[in-house]
N, C-alpha and C. Protein backbone atom coordinates (compact mmCIF):
# COMPACT_ATOMS: atom_id res chain seq x y z
N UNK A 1 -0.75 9.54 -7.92
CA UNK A 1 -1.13 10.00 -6.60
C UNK A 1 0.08 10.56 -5.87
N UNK A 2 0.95 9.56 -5.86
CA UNK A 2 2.22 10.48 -5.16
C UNK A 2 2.83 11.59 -5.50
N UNK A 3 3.11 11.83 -7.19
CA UNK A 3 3.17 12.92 -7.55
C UNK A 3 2.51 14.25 -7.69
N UNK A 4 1.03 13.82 -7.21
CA UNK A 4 0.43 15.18 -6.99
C UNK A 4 0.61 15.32 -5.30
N UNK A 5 1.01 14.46 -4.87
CA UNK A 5 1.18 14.75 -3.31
C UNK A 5 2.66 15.74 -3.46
N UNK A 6 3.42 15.17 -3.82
CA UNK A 6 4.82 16.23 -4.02
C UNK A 6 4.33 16.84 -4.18
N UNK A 7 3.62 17.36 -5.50
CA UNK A 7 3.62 18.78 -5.95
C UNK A 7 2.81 19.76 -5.10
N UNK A 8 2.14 19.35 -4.49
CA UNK A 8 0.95 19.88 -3.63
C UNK A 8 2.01 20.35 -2.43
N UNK A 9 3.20 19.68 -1.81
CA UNK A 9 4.06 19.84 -0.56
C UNK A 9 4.62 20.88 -1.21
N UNK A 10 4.98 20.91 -2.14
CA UNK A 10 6.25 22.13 -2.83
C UNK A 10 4.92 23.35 -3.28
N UNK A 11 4.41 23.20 -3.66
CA UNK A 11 3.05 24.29 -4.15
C UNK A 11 2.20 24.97 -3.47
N UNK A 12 1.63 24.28 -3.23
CA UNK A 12 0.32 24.25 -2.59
C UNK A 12 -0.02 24.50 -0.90
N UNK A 13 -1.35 24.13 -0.74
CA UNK A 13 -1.55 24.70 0.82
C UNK A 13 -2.03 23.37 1.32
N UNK A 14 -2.39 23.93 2.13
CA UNK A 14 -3.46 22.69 3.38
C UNK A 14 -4.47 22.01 2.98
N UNK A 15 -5.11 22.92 1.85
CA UNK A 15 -6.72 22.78 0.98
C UNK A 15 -6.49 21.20 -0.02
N UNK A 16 -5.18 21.90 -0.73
CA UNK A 16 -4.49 20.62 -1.74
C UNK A 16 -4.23 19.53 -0.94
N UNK A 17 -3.59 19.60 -0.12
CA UNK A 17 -3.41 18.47 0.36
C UNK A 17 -4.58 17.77 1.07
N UNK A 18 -5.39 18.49 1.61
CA UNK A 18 -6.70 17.38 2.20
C UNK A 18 -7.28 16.40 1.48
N UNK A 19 -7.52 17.49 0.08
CA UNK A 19 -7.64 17.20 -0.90
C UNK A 19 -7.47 16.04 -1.55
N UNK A 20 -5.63 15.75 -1.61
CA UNK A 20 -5.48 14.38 -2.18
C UNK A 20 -5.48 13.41 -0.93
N UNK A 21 -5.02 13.70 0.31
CA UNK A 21 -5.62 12.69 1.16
C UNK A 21 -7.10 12.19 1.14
N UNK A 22 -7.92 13.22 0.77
CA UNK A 22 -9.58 12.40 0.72
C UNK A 22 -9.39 11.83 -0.62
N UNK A 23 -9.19 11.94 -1.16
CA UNK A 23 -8.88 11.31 -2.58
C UNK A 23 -7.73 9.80 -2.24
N UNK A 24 -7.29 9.73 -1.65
CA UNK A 24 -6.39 8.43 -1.41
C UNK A 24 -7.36 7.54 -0.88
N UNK A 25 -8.25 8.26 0.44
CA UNK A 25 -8.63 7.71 1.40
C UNK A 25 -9.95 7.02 0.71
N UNK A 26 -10.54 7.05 -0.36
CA UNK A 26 -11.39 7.18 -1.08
C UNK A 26 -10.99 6.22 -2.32
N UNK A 27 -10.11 5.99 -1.95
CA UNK A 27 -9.31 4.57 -3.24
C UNK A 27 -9.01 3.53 -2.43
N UNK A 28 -8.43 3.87 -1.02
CA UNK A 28 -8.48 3.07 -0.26
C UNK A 28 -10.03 2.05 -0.02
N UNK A 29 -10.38 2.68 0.44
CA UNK A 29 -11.83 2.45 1.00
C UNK A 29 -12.50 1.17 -0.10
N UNK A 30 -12.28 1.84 -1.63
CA UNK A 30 -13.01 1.23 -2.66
C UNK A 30 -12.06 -0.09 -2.72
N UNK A 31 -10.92 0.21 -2.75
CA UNK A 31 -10.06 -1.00 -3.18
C UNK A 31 -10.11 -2.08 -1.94
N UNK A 32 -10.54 -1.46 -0.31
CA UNK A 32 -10.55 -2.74 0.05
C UNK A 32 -11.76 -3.31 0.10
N UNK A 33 -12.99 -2.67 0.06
CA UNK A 33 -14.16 -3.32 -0.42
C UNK A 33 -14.05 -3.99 -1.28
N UNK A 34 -13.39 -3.92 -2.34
CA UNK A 34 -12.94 -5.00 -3.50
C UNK A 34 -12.67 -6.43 -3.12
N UNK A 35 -11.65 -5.98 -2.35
CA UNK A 35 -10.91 -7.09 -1.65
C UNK A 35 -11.19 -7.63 -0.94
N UNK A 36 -12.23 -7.19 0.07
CA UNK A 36 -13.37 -8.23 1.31
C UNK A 36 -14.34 -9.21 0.46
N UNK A 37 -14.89 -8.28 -0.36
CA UNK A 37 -15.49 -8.78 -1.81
C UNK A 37 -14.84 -10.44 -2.04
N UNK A 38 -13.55 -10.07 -2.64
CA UNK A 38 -13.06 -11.14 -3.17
C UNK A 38 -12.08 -12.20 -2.65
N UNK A 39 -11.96 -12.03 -1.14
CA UNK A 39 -11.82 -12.79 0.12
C UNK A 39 -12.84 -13.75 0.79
N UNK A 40 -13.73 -13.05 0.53
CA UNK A 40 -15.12 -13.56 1.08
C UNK A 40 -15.49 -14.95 1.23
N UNK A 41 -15.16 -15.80 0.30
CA UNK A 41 -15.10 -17.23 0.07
C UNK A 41 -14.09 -17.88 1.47
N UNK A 42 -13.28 -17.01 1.58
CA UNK A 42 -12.28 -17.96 2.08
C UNK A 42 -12.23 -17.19 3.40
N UNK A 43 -12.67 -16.49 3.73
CA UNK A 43 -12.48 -15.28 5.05
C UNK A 43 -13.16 -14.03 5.35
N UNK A 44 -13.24 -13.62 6.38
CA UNK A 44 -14.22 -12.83 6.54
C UNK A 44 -13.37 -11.59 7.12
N UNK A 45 -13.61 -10.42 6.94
CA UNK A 45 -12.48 -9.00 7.12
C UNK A 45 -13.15 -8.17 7.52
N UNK A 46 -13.08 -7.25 8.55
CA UNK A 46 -13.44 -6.27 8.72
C UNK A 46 -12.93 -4.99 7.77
N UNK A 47 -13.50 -3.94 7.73
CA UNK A 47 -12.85 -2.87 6.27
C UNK A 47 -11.53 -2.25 6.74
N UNK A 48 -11.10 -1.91 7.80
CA UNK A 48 -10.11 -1.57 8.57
C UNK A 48 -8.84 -2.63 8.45
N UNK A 49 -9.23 -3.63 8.43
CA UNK A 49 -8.23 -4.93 8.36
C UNK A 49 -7.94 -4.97 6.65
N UNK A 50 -9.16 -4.99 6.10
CA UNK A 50 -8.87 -5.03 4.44
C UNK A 50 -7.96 -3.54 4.21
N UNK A 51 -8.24 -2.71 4.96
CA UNK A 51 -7.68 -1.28 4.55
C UNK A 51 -6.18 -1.45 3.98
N UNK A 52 -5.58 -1.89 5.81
CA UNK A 52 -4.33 -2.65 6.02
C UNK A 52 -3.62 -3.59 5.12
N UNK A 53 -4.67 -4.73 4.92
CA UNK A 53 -4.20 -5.37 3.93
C UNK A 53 -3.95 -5.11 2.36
N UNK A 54 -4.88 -3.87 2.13
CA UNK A 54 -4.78 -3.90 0.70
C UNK A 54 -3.46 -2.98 0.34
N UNK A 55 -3.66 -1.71 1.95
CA UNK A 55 -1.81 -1.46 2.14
C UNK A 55 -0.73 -1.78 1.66
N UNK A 56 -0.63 -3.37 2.67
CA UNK A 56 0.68 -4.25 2.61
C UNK A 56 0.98 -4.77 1.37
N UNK A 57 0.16 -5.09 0.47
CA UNK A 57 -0.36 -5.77 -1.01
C UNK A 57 0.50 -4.66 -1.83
N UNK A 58 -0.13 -3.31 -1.79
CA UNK A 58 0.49 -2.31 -2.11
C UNK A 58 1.29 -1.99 -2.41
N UNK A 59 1.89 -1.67 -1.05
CA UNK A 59 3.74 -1.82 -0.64
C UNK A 59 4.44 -3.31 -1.55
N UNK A 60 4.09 -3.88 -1.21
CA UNK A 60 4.92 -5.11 -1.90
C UNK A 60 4.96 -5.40 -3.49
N UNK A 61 3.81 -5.22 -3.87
CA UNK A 61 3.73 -5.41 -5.40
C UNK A 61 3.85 -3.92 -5.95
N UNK A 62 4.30 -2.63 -5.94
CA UNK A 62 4.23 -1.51 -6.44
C UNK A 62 5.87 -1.80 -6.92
N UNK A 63 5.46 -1.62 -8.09
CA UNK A 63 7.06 -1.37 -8.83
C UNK A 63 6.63 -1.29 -9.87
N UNK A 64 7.51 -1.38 -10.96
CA UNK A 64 7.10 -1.28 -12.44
C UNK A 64 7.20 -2.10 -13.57
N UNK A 65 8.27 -3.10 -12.41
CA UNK A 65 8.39 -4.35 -13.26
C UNK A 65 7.45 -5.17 -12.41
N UNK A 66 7.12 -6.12 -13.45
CA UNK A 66 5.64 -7.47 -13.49
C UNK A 66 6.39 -8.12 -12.05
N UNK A 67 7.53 -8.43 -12.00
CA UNK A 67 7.72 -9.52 -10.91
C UNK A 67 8.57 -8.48 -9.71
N UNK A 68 8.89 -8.63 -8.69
CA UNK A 68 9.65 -8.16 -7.68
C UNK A 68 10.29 -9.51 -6.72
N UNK A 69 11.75 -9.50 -6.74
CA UNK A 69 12.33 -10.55 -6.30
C UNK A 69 12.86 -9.58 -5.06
N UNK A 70 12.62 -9.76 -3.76
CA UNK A 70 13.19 -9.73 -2.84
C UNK A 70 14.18 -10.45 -1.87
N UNK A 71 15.28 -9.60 -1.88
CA UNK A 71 16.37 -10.56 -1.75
C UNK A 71 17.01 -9.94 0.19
N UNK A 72 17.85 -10.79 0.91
CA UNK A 72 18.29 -10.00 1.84
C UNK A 72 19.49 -10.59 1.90
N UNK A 73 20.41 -9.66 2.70
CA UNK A 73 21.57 -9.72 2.95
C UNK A 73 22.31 -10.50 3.62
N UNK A 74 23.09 -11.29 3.96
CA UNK A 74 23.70 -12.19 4.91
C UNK A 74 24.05 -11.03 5.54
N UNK A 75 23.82 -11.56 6.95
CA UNK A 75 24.30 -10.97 8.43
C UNK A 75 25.80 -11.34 8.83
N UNK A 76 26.37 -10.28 8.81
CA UNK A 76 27.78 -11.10 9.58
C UNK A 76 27.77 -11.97 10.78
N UNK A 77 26.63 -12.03 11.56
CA UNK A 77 26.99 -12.71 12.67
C UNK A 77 26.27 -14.05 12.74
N UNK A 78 25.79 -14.44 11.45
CA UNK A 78 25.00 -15.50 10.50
C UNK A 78 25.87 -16.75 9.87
N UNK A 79 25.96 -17.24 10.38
CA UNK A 79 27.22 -18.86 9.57
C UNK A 79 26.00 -19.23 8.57
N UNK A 80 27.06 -19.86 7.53
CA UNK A 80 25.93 -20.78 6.36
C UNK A 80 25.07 -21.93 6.87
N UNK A 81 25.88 -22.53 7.68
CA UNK A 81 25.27 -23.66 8.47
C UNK A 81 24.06 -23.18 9.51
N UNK A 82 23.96 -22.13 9.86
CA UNK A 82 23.04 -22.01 11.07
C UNK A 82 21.99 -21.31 10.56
C-alpha cells in the first residue's frame, strides 16, 4: 500500500491517488470490523474508535521482524535514582 502511494505521488494524478486512499479506507473499515468483532466479549467500540485503534496496533506492530523492542533514551536531566 505505501508503495503504490509513492509511486502514485511521483507518477500519477489526483484519480490514483483517491484511488488508493479508497482502497486504504476500505481495509481500514474491514480490519476494524474485525476487531469490534473480536473485542466484543470484553468491550464494546464504536467503528471510528476501532478505526483508531486498529491504527495504533498498526503503527506499533508494523515492522518485519516478529518482535519489536522499544527502547528510549535517558534524558539528561533524568538521575538513575529518580
Amino acid at each position: 500500500m505505501c508503495d503504490s502511494y509513492s509511486d502514485a505521488m511521483a507518477r500519477s494524478g489526483a484519480q490514483r491517488l483517491e484511488a488508493i486512499n479508497m482502497g486504504r479506507r476500505a481495509i481500514h473499515n474491514e480490519a476494524s470490523e474485525l476487531l469490534r468483532e473480536r473485542l466484543r466479549s470484553k468491550v464494546d467500540i464504536d467503528l471510528e474508535t476501532a478505526r483508531r485503534l486498529f491504527t495504533l496496533l498498526h503503527i506499533l506492530l508494523k515492522q518485519d521482524t516478529p518482535y519489536r523492542r522499544i527502547e528510549h533514551e535517558t534524558k539528561p536531566y533524568c538521575s538513575a535514582g529518580s
